[in-house]
N, C-alpha and C. Protein backbone atom coordinates (compact mmCIF):
# COMPACT_ATOMS: atom_id res chain seq x y z
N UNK A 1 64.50 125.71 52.03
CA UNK A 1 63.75 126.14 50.85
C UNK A 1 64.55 127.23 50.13
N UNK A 2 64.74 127.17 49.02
CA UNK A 2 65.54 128.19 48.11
C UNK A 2 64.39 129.26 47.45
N UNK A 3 65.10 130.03 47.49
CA UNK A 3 64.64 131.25 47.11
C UNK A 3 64.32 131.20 45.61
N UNK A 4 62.88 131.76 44.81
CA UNK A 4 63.29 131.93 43.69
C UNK A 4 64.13 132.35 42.77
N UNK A 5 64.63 133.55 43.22
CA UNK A 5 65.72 134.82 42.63
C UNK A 5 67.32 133.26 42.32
N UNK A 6 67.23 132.31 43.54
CA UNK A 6 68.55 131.81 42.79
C UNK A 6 68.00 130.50 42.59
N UNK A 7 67.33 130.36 42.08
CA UNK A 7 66.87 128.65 41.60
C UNK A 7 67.56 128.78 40.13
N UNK A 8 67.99 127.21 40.16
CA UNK A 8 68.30 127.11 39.00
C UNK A 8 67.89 127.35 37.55
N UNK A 9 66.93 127.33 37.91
CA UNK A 9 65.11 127.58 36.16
C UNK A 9 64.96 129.39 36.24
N UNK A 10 65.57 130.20 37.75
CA UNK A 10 65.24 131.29 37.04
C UNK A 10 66.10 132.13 36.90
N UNK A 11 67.71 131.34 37.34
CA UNK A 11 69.01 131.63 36.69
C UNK A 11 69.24 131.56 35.24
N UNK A 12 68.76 130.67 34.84
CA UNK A 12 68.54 129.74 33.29
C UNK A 12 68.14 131.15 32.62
N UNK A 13 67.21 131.54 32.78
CA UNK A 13 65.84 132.32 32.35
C UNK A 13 66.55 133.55 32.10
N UNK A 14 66.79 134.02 33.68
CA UNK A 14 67.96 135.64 33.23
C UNK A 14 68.85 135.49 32.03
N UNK A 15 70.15 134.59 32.43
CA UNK A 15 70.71 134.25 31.12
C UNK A 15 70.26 133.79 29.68
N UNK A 16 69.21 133.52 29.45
CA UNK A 16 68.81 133.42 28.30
C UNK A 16 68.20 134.68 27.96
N UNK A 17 67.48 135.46 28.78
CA UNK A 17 67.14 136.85 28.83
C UNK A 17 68.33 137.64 28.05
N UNK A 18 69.23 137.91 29.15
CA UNK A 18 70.40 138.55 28.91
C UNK A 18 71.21 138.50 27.25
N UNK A 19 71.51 136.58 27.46
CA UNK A 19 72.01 136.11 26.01
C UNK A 19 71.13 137.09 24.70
N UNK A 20 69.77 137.11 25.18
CA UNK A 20 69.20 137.59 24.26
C UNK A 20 69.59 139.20 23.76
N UNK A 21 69.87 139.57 24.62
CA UNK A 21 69.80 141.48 24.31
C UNK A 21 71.07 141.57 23.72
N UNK A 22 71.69 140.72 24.10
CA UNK A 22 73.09 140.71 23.70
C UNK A 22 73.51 140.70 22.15
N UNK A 23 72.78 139.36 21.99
CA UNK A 23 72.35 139.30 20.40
C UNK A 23 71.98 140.01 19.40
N UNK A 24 71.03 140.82 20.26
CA UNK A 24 70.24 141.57 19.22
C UNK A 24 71.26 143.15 19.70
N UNK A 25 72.48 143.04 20.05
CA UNK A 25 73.26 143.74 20.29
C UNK A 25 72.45 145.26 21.19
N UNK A 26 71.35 145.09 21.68
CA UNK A 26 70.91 146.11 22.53
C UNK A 26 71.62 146.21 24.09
N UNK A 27 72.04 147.49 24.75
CA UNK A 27 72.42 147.55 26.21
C UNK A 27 71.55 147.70 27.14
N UNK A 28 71.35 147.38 28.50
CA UNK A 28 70.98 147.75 29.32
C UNK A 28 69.93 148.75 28.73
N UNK A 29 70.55 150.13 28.93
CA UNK A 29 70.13 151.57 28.50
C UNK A 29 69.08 151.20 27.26
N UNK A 30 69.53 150.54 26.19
CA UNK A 30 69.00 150.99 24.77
C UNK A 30 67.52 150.31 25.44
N UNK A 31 67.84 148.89 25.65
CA UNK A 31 66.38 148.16 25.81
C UNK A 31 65.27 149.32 26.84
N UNK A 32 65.97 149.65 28.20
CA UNK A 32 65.04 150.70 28.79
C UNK A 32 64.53 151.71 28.19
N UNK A 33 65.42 152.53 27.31
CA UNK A 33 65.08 153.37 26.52
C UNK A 33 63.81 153.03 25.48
N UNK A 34 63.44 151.90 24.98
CA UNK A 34 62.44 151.69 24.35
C UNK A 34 61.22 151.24 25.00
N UNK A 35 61.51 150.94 26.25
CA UNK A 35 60.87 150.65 27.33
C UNK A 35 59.99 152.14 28.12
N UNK A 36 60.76 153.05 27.86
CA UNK A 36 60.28 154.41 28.70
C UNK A 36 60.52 154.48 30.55
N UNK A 37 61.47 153.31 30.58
CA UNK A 37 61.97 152.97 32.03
C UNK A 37 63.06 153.24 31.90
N UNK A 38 63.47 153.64 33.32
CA UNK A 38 65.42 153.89 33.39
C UNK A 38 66.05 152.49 33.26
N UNK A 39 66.86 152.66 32.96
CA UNK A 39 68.51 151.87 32.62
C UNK A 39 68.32 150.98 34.61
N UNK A 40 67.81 151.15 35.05
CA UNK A 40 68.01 150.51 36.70
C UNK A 40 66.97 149.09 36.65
N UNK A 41 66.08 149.55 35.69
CA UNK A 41 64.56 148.48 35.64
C UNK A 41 65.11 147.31 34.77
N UNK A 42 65.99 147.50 33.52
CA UNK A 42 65.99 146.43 33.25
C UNK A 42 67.86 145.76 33.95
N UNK A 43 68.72 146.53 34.66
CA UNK A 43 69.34 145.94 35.07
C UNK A 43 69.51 145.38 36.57
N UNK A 44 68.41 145.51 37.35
CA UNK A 44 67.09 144.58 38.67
C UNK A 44 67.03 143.40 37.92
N UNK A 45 66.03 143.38 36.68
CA UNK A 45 65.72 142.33 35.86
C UNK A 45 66.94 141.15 35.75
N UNK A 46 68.00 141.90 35.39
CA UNK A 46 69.04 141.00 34.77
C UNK A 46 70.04 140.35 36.16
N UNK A 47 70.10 140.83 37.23
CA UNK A 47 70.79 140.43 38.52
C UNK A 47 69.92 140.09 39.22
N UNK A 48 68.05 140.10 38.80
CA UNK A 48 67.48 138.79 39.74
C UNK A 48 67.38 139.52 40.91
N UNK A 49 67.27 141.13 40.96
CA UNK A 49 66.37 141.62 41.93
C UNK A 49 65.23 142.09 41.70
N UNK A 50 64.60 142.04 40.46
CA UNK A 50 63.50 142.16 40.38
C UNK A 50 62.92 140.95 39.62
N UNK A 51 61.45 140.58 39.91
CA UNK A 51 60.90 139.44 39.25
C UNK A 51 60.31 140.03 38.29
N UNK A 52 60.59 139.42 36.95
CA UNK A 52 59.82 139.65 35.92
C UNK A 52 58.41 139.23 35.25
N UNK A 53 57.31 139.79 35.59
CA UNK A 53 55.84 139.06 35.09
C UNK A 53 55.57 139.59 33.55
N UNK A 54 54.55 138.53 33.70
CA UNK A 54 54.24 138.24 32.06
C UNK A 54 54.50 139.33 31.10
N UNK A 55 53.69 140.31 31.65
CA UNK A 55 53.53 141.80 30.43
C UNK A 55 54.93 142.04 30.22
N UNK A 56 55.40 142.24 31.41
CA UNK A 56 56.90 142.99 31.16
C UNK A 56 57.71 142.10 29.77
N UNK A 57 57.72 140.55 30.39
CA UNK A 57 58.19 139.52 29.89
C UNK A 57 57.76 139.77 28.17
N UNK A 58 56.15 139.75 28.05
CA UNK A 58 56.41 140.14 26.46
C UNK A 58 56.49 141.16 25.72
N UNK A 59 57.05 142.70 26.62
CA UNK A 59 57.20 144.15 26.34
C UNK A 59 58.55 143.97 25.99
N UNK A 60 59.34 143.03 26.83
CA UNK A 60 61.15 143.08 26.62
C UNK A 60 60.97 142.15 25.15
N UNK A 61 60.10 141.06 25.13
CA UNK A 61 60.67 140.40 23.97
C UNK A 61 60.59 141.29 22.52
N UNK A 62 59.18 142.07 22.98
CA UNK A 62 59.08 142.59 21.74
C UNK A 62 59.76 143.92 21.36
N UNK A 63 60.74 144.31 22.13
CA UNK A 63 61.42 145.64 22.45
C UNK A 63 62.89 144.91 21.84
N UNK A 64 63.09 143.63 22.40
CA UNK A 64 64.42 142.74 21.45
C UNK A 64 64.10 142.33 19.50
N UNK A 65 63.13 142.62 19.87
CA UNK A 65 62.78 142.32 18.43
C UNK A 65 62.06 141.03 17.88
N UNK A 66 61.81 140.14 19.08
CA UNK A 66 61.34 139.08 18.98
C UNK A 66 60.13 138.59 19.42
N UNK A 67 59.52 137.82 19.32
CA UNK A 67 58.01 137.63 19.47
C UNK A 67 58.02 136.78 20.80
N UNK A 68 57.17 137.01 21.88
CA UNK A 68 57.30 135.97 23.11
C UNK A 68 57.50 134.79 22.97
N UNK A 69 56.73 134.14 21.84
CA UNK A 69 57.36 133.00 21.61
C UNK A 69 58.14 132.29 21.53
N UNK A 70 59.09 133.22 20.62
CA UNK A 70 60.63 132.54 20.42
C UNK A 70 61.44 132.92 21.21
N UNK A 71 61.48 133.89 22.44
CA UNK A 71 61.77 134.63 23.20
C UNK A 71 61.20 132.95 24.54
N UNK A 72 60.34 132.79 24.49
CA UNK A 72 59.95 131.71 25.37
C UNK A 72 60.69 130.26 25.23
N UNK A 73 60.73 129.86 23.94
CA UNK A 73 61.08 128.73 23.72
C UNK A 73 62.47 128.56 23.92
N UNK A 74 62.95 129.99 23.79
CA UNK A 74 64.60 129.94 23.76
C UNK A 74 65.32 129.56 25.70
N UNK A 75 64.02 129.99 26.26
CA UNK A 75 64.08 129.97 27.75
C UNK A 75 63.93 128.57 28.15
N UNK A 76 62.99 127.46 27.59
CA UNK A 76 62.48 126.37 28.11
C UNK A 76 64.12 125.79 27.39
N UNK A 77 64.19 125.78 26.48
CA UNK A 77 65.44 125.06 25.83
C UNK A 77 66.40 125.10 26.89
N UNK A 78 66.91 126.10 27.54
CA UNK A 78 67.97 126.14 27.96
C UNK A 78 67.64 125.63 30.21
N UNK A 79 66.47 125.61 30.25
CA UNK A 79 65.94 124.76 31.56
C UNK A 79 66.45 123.52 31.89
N UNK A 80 66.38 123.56 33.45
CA UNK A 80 67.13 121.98 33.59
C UNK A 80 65.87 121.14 33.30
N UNK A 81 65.90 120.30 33.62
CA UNK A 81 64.92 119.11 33.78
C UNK A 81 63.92 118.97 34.98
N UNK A 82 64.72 119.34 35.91
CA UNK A 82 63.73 119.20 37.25
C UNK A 82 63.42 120.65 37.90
N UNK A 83 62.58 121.03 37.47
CA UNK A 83 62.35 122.96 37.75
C UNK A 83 62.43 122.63 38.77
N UNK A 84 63.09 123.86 39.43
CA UNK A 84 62.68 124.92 40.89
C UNK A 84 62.35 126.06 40.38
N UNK A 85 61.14 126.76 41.73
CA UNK A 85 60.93 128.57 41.29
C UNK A 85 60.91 128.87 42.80
């Protein structure tokens, strides 16, 4: 049985995460900083030692500048076909 932290759907997910901050040219730091969390919380997040739930999930999107939505869809897009979690 595989672990969530390295399944393929929530490898996908970080990296599209990540891709995202990137974009919107925010670091590590800046995104925590708008967050009111240290620079450690969202880089757990991004190496898949920490699991990310919902709230958080639509506090980062909307801290990137983007609405969960498109922040979501950009995640399913880039999913394999046959989830693991």
């Amino acid at each position: 049985m595989r672990r969530w932290v390295s399944s393929p759907s929530y490898r996908a997910t970080l990296e599209t995460l990540v891709a995202a901050r990137y974009e919107c040219g925010l670091s590590q730091k800046a995104v925590a900083d708008i967050l009111g969390k240290p620079p450690s919380f969202i880089a757990k997040i991004d190496l898949g030692e920490r699991r990310l739930d919902l709230v958080e999930f639509v506090t980062i999107a909307r801290a990137l500048g983007l609405t969960p939505e498109d922040l979501m869809a950009r995640i399913a897009a880039k999913l394999p076909g046959d989830l693991e979690f």
